[in-house]
Structure formats: structure tokens, C-alpha cells
C-alpha atoms as a PDB file:
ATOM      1  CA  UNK A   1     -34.559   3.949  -9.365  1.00  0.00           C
ATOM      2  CA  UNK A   2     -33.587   6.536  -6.984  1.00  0.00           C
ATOM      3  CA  UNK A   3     -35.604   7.505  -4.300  1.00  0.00           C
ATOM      4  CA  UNK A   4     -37.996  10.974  -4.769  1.00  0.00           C
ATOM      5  CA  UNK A   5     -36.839  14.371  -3.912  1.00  0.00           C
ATOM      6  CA  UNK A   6     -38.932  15.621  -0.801  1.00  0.00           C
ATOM      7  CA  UNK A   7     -41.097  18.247  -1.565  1.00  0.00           C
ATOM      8  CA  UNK A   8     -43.058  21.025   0.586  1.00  0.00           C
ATOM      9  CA  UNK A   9     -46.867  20.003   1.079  1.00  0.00           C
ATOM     10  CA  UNK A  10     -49.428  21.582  -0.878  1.00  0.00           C
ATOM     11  CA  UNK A  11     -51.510  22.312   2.112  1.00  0.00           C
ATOM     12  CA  UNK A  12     -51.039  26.126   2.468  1.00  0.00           C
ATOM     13  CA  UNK A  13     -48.992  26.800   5.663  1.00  0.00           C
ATOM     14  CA  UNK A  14     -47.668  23.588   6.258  1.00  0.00           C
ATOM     15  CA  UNK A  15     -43.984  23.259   6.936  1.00  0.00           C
ATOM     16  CA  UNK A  16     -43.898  19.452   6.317  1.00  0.00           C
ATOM     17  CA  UNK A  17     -41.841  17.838   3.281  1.00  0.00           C
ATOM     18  CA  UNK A  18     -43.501  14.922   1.566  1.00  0.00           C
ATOM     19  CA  UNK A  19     -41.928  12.352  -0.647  1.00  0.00           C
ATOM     20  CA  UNK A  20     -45.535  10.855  -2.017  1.00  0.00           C
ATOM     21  CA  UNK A  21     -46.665  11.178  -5.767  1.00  0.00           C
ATOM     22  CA  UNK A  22     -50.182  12.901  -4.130  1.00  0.00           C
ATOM     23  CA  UNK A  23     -48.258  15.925  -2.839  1.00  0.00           C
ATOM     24  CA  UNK A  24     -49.548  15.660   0.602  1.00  0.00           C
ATOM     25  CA  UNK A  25     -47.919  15.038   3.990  1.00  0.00           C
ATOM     26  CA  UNK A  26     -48.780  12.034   6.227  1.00  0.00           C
ATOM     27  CA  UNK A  27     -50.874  14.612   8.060  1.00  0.00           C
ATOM     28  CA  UNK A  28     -52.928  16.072   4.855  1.00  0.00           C
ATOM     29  CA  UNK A  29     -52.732  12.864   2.864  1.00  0.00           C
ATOM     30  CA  UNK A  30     -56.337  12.708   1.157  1.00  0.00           C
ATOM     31  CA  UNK A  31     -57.098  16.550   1.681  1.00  0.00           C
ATOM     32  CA  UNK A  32     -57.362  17.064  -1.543  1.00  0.00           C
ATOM     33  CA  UNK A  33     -60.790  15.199  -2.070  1.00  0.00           C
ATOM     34  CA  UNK A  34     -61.987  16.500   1.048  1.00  0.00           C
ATOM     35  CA  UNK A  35     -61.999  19.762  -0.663  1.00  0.00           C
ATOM     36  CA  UNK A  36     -64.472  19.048  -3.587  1.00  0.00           C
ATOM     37  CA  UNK A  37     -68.265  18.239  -2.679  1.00  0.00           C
ATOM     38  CA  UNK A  38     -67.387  15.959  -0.072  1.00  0.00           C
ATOM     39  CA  UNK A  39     -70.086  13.379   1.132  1.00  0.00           C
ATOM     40  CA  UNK A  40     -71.591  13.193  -2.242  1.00  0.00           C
ATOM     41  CA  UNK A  41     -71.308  10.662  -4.518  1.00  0.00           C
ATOM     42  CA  UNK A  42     -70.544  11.039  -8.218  1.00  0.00           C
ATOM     43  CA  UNK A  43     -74.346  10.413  -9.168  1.00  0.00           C
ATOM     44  CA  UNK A  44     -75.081  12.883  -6.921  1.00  0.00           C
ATOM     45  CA  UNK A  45     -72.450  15.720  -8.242  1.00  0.00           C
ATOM     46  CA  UNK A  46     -74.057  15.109 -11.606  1.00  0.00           C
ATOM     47  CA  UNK A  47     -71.572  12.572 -12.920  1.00  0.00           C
ATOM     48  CA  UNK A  48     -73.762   9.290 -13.508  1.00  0.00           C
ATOM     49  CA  UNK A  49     -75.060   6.754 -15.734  1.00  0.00           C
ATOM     50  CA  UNK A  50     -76.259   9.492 -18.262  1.00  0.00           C
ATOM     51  CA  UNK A  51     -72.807  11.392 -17.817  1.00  0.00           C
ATOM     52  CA  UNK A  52     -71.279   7.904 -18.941  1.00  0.00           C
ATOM     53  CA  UNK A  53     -73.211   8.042 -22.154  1.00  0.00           C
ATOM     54  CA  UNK A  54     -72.407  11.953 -23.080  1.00  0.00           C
ATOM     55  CA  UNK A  55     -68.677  11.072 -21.928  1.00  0.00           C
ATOM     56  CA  UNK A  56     -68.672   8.233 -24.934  1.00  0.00           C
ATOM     57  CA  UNK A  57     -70.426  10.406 -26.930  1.00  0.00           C
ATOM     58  CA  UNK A  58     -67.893  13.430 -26.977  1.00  0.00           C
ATOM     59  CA  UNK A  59     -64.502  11.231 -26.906  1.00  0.00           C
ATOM     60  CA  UNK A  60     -66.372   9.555 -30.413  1.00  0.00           C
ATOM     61  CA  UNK A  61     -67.179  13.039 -31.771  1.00  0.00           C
ATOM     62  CA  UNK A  62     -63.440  14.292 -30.872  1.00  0.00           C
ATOM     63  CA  UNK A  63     -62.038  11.175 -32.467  1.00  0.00           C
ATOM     64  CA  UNK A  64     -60.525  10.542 -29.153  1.00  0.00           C
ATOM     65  CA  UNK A  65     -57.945  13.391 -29.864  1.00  0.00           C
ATOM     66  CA  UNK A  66     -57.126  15.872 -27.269  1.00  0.00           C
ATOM     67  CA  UNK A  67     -58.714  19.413 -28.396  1.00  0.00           C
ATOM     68  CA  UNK A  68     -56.065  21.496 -26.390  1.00  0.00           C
ATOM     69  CA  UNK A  69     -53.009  19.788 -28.315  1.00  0.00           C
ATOM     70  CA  UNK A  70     -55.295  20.130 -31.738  1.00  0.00           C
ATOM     71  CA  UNK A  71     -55.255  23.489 -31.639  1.00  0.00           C
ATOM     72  CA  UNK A  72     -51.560  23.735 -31.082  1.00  0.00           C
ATOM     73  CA  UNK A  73     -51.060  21.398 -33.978  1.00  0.00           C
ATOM     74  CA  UNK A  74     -50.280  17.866 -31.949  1.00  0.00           C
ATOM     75  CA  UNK A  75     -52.028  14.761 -32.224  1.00  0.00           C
ATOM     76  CA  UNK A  76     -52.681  13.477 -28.293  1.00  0.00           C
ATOM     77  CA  UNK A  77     -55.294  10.962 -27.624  1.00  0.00           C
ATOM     78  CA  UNK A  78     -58.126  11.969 -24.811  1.00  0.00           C
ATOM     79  CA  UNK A  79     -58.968  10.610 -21.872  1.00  0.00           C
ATOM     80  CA  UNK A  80     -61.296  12.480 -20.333  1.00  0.00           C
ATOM     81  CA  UNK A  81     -63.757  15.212 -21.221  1.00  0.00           C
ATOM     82  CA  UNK A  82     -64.080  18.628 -19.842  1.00  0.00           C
ATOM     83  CA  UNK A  83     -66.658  21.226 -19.003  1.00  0.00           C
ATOM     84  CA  UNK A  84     -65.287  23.945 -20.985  1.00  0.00           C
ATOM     85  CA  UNK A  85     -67.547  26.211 -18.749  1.00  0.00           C
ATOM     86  CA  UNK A  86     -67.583  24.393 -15.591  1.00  0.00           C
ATOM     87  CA  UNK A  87     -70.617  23.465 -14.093  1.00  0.00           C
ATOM     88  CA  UNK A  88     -69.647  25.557 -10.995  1.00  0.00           C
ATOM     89  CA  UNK A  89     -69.833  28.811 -12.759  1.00  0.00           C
ATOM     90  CA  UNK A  90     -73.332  27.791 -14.809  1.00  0.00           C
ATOM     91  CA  UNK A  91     -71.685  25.334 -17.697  1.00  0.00           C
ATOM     92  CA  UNK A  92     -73.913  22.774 -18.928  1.00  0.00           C
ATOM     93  CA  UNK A  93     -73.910  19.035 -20.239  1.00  0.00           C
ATOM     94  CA  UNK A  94     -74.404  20.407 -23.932  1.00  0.00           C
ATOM     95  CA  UNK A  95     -72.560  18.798 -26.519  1.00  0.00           C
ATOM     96  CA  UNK A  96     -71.322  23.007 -27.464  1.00  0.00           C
ATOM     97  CA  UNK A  97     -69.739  23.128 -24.048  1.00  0.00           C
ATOM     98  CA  UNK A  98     -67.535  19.610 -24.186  1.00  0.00           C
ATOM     99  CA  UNK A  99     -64.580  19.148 -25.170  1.00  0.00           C
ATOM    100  CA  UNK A 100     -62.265  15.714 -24.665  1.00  0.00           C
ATOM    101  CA  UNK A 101     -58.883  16.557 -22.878  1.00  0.00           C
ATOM    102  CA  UNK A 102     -55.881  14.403 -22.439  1.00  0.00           C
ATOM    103  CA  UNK A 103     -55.375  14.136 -18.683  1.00  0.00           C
ATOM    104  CA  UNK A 104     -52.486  16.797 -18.274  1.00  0.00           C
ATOM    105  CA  UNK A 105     -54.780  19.157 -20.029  1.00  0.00           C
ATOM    106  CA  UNK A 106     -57.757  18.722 -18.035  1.00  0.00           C
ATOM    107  CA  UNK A 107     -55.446  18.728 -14.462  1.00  0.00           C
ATOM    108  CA  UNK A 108     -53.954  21.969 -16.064  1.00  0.00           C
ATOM    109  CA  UNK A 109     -57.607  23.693 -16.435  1.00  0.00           C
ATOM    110  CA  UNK A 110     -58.949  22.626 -13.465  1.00  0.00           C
ATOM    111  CA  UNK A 111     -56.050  23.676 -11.097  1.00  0.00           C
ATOM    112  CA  UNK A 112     -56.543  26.722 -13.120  1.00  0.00           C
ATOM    113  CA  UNK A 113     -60.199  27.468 -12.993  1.00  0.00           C
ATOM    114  CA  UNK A 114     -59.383  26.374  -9.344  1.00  0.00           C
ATOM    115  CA  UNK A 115     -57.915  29.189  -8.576  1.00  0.00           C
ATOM    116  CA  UNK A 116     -60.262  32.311 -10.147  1.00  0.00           C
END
């Protein structure tokens, strides 16, 4: 396999090239993370035992089928399911604001809401 194409950091300003899947330079590797809620745990960020539950719940009502590629007519399974009002901006556990996501999907949305 040939070796990965260097690419600029993701840490605004940075002038450092990186070769690692994460994006980050030796000097920013993890800053990501560090970025969202850090100290807490995922109990504490809302994301327990119950969220484990709902999380079963929604990929079962979905039929494991990712809603973004439904609409556009393609069959994808889920992996994960998404706020589709985030709980940042007021979204709530209710079954009317899940949806399940296939991984690209969800990255895509989140880098996006991200960014408003």
C-alpha cells in the first residue's frame, strides 16, 4: 500500500503537514475531543444508560436504514442516530427529533451544524 499523502492540519493556523487518518499534527493530535465538553463523561453529556435504550429503539424503528440515503432513494444501513435538532440549540430525546444516520451522514451534519 503506498504510504499517505501529507496533508495540512486542521488546527486553524497551523503550518504543520500530517500524514495520520485523525487529521492532526503530532502537536494537535487529540484536539479535536478537547474541543467538545471536555472533562465530562458521556453520562454526564446526556448520553447514558437511557440514551442506550432510545438509541436501540430508533435504529429498530428506522429498520436500521440510513434516513439521509432514504430520502435520496439508496438503501444504507445506520449506525448511529442523530439529533436532528441538536441538543445544543434546544433538540430533545423525542422519538420526532431522531433519526438513524449511517456514519458519513452523521460526520457530514455535525461538521456542518459545527460550523453555524
Amino acid at each position: 500500500m503506498p504510504p499517505r499523502t501529507p496533508k495540512a492540519c486542521r488546527v486553524r493556523g497551523c503550518r504543520s503537514t500530517t500524514t495520520d487518518p485523525s487529521g492532526y499534527c503530532k502537536a494537535h493530535k487529540g484536539e479535536g475531543w478537547r474541543q467538545y465538553k471536555p472533562g465530562q463523561s458521556r453520562h454526564q453529556r446526556g448520553y447514558g444508560s437511557r440514551w442506550d435504550v432510545i438509541r436501540a429503539q430508533i435504529l429498530k424503528r428506522d429498520r436500521y436504514l440510513c434516513q439521509a440515503h432514504l430520502r435520496k432513494g439508496q438503501a444504507v444501513s445506520a449506525a448511529c442516530v442523530d439529533h436532528i435538532i441538536a441538543k445544543a440549540n434546544g433538540g430533545t430525546d423525542e422519538d420526532s427529533n431522531l433519526e438513524s444516520l449511517c456514519w458519513s451522514c452523521h460526520a457530514t451534519k455535525t461538521g456542518r451544524e459545527r460550523l453555524k
